[in-house]
N, C-alpha and C. Protein backbone atom coordinates (compact mmCIF):
# COMPACT_ATOMS: atom_id res chain seq x y z
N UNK A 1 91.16 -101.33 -149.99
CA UNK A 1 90.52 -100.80 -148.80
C UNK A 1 89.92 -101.97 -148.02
N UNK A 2 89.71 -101.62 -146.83
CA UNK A 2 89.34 -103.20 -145.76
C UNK A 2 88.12 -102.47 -145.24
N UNK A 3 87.32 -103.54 -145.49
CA UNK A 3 85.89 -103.29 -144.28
C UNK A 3 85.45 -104.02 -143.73
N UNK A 4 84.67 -103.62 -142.39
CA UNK A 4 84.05 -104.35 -141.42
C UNK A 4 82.27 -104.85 -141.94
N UNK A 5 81.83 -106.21 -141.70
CA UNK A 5 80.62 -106.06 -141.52
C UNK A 5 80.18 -105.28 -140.84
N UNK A 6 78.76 -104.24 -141.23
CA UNK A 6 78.16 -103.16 -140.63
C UNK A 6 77.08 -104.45 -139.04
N UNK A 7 77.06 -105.78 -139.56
CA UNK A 7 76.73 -106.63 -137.99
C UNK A 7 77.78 -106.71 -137.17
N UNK A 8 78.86 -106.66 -137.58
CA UNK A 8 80.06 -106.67 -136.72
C UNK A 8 80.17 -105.68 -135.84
N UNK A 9 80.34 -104.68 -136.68
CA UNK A 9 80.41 -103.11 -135.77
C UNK A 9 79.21 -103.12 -135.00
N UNK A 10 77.92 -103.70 -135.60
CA UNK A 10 76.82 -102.98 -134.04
C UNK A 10 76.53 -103.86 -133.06
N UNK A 11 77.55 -105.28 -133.86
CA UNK A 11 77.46 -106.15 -132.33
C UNK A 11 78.64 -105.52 -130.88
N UNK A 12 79.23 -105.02 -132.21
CA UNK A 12 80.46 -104.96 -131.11
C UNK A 12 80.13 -103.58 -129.78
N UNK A 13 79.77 -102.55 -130.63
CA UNK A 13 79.55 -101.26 -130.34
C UNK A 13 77.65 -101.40 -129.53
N UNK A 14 77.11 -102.49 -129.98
CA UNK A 14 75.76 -102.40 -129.00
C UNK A 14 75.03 -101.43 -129.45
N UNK A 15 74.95 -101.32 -130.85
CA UNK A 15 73.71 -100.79 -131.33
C UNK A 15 73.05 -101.49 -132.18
N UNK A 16 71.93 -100.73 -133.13
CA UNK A 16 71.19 -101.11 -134.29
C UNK A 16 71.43 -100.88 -135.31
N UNK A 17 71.98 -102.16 -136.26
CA UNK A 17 71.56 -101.95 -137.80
C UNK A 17 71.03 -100.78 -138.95
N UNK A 18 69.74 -100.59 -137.96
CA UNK A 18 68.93 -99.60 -138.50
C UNK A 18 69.49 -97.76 -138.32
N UNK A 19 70.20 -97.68 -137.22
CA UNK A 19 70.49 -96.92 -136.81
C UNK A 19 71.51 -96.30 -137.82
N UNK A 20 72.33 -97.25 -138.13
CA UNK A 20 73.68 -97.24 -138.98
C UNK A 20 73.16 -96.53 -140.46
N UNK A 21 72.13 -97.51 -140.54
CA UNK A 21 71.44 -96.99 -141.65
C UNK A 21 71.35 -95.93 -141.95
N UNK A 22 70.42 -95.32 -141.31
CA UNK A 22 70.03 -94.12 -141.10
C UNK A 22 71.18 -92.94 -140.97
N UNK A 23 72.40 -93.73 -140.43
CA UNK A 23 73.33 -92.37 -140.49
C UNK A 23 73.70 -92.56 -141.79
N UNK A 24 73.76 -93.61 -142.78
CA UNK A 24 74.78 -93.65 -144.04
C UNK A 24 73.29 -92.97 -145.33
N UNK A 25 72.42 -93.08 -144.72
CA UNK A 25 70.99 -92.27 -145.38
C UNK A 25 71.31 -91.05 -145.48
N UNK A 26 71.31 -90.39 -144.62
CA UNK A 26 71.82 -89.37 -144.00
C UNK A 26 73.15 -88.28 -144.52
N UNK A 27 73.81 -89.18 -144.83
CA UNK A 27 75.15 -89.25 -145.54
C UNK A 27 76.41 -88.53 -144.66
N UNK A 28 76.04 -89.16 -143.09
CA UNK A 28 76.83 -88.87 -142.38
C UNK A 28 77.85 -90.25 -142.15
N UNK A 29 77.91 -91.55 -142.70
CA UNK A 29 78.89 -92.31 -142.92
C UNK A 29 78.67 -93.40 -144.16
N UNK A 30 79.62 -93.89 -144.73
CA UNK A 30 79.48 -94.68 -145.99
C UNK A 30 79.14 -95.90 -146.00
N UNK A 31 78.43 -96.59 -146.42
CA UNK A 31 78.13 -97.84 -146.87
C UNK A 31 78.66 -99.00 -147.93
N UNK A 32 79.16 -99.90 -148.09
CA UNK A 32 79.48 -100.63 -149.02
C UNK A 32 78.85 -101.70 -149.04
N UNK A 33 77.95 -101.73 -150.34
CA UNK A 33 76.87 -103.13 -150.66
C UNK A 33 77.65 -103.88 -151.49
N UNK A 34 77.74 -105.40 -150.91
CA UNK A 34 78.77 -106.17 -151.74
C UNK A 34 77.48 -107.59 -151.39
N UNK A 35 77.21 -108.10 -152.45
CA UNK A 35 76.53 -109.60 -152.28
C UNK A 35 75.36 -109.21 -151.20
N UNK A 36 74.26 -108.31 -151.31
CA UNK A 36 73.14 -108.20 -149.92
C UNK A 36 73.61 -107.89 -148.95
N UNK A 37 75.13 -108.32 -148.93
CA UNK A 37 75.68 -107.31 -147.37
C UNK A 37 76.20 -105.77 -147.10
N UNK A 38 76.03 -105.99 -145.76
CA UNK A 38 76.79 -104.37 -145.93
C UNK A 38 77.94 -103.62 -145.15
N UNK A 39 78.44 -103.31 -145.48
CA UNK A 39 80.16 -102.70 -144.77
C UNK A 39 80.20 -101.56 -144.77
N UNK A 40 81.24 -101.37 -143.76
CA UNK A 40 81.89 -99.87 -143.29
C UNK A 40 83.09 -100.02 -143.75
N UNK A 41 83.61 -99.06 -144.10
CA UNK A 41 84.75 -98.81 -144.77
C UNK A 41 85.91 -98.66 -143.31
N UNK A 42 86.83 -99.35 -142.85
CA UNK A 42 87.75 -98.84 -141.98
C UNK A 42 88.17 -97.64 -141.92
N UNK A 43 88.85 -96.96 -142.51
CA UNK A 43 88.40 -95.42 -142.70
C UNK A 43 87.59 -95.02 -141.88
N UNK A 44 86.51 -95.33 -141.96
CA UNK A 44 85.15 -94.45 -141.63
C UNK A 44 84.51 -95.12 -139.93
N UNK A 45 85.45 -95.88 -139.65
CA UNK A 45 84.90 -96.00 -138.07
C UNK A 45 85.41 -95.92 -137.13
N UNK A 46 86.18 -94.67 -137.02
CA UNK A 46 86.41 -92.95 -136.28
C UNK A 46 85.26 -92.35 -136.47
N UNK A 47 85.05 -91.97 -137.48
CA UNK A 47 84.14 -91.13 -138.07
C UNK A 47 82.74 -91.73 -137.02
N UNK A 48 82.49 -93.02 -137.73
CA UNK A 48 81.23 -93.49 -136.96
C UNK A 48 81.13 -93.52 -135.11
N UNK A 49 81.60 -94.27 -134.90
CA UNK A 49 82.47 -93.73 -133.09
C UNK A 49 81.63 -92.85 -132.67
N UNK A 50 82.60 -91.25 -133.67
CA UNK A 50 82.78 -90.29 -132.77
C UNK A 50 81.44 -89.63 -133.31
N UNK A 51 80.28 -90.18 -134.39
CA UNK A 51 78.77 -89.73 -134.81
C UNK A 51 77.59 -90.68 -133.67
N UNK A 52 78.31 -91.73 -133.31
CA UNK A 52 77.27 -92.57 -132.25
C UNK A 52 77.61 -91.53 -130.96
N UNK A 53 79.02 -91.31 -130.72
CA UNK A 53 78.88 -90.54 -128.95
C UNK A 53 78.10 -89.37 -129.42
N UNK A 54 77.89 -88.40 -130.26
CA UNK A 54 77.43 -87.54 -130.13
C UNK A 54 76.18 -87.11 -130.19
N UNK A 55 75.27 -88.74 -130.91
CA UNK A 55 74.20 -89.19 -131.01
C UNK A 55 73.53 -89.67 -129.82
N UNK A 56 74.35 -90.88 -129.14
CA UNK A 56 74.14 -90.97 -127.83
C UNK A 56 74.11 -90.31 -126.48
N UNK A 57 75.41 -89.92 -126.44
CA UNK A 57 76.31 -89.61 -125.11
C UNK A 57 75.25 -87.39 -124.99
N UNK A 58 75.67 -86.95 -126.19
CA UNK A 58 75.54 -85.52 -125.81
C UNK A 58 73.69 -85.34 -126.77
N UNK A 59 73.23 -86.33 -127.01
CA UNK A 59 71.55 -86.70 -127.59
C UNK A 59 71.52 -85.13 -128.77
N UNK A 60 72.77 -85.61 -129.72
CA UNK A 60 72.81 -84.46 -130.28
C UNK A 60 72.16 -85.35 -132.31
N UNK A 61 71.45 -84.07 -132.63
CA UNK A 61 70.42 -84.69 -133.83
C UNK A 61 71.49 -85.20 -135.11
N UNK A 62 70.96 -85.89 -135.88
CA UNK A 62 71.33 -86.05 -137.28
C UNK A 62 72.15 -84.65 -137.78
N UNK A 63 70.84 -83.62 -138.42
CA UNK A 63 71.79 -82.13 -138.80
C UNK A 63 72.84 -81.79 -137.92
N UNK A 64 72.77 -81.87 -136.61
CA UNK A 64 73.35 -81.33 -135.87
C UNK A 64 75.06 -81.97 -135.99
N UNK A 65 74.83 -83.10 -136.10
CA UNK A 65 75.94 -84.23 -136.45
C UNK A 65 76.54 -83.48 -137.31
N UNK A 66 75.62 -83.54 -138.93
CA UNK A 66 76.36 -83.01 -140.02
C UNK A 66 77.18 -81.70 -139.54
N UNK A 67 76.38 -80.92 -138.96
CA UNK A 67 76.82 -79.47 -138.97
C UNK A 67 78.12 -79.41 -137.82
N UNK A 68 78.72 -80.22 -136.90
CA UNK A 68 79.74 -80.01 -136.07
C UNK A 68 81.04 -81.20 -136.52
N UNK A 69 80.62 -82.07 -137.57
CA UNK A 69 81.78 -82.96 -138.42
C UNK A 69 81.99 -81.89 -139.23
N UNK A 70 81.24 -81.10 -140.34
CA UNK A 70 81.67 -80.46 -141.11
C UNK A 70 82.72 -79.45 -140.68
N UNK A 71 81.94 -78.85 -139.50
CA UNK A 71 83.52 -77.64 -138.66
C UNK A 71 84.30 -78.39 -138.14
N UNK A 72 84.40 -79.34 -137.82
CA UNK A 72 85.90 -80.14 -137.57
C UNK A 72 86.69 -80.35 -138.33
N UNK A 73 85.89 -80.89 -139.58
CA UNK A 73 87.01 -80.78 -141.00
C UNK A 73 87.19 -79.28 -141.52
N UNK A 74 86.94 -78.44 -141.00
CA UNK A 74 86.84 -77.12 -141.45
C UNK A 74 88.30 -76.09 -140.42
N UNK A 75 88.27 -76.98 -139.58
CA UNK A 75 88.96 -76.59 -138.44
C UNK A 75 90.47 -77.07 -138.93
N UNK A 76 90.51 -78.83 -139.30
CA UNK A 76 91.61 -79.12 -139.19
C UNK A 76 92.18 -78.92 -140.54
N UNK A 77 91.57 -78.25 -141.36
CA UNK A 77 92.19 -77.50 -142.33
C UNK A 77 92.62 -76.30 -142.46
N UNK A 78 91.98 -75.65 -141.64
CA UNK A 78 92.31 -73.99 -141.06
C UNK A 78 93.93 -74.36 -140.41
N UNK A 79 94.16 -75.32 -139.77
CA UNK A 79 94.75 -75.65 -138.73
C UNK A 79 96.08 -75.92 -140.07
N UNK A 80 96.07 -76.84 -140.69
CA UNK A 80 96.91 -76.95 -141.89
C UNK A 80 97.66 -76.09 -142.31
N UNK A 81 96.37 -75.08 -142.75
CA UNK A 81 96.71 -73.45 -143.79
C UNK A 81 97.42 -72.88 -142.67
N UNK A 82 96.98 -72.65 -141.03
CA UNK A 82 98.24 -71.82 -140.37
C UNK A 82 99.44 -72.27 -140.28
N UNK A 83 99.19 -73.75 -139.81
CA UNK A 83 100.89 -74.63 -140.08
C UNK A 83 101.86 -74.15 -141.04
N UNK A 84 101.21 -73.95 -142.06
CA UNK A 84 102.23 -73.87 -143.45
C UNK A 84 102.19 -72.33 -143.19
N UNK A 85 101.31 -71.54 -143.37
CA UNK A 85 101.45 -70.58 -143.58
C UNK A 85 102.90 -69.96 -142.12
N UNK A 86 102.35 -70.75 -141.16
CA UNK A 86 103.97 -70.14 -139.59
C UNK A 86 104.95 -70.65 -140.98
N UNK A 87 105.17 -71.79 -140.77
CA UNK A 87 106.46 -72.51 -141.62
C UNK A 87 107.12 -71.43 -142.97
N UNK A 88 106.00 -71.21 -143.70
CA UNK A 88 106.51 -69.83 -144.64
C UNK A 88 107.35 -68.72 -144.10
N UNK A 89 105.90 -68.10 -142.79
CA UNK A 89 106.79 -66.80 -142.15
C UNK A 89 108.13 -67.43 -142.24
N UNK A 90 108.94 -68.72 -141.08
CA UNK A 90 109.77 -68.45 -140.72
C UNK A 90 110.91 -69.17 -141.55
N UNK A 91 110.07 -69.14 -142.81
CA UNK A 91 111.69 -69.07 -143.95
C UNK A 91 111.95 -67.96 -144.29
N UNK A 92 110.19 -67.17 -144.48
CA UNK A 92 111.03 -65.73 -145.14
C UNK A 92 112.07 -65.09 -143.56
N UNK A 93 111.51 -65.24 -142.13
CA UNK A 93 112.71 -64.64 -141.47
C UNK A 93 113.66 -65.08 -141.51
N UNK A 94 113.95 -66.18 -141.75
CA UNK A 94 115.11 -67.08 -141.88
C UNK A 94 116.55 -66.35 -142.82
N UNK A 95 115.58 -65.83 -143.64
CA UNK A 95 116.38 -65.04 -145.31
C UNK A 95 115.93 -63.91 -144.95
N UNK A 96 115.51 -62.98 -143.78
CA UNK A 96 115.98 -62.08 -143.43
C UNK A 96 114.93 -61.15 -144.39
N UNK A 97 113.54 -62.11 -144.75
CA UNK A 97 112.32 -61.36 -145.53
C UNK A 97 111.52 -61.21 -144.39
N UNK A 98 111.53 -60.17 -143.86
CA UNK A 98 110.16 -60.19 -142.92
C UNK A 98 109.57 -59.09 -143.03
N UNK A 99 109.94 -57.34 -143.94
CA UNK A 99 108.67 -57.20 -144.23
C UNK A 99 109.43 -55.96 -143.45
N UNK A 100 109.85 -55.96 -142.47
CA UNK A 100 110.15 -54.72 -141.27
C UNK A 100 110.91 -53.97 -141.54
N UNK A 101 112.23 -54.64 -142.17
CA UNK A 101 113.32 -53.32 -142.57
C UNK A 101 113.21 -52.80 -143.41
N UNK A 102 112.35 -52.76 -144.29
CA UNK A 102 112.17 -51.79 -145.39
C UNK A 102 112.93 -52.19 -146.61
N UNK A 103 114.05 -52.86 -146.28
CA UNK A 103 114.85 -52.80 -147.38
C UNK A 103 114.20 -54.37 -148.66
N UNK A 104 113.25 -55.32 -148.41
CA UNK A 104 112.94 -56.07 -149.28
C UNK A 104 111.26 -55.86 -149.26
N UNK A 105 110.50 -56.55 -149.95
CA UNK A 105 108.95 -56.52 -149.95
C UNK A 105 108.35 -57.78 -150.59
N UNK A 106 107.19 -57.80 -149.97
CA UNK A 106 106.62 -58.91 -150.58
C UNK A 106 105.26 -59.27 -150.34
N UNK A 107 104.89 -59.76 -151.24
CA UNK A 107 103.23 -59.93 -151.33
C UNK A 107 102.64 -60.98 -150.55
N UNK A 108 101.42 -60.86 -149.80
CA UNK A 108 101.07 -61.95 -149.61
C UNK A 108 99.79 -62.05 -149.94
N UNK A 109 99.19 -63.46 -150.34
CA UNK A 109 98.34 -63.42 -151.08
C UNK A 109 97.35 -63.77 -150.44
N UNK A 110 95.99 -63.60 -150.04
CA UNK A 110 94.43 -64.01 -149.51
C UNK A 110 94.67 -65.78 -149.72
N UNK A 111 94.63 -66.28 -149.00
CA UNK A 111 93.99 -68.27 -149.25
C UNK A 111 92.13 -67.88 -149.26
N UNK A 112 92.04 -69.01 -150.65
CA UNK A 112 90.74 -69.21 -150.63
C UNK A 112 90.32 -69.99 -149.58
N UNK A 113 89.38 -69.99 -148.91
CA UNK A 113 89.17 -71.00 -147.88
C UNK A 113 88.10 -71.82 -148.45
N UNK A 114 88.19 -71.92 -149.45
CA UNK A 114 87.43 -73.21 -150.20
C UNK A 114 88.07 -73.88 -151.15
């Protein structure tokens, strides 16, 4: 895995240290302590980005952060489960399983959404 100094990112991006902090406190992005320093995981700065605009830009809180990342990942998994789930329908129409003519049947089962 590759990471950025967490001075790198807030020179670059024009914030505070402390700030960063506070979101990886928070446990709205990750930290990596290696030798007194500290890093962001590449991975995770999308994540951070798009937790500073919403911090900044729309002056939206910490919880509030947590609580609209969490439905995004909540979303683009919903989003997944329908993908596959169209892709299913249209094998069973494909094979002429769809449920309408009476003449085959088939179960479908509840997805846990957890």
């Amino acid at each position: 895995m590759k990471y950025i100094a967490i001075e790198e990112f807030c020179s670059h991006h024009g914030v505070e240290v402390t700030l960063i902090r506070e979101f990886a406190a928070f446990g709205l992005v990750p930290l990596h302590v290696e030798d007194n320093r500290e890093f962001l995981p590449d991975k995770a700065i999308t994540r951070l980005e798009r937790t500073l605009r919403l911090f900044h830009d729309l002056e939206v809180n910490k919880e509030g952060i947590e609580v609209i990342l969490h439905m995004r990942k909540q979303l683009k998994k919903l989003r997944r489960e329908h993908n596959l789930l169209q892709h299913q329908l249209q094998q069973l129409e494909n094979l002429g399983v769809t449920g309408q003519s009476g003449s085959r049947n088939f179960i479908i089962q509840e997805v846990d959404p957890d």
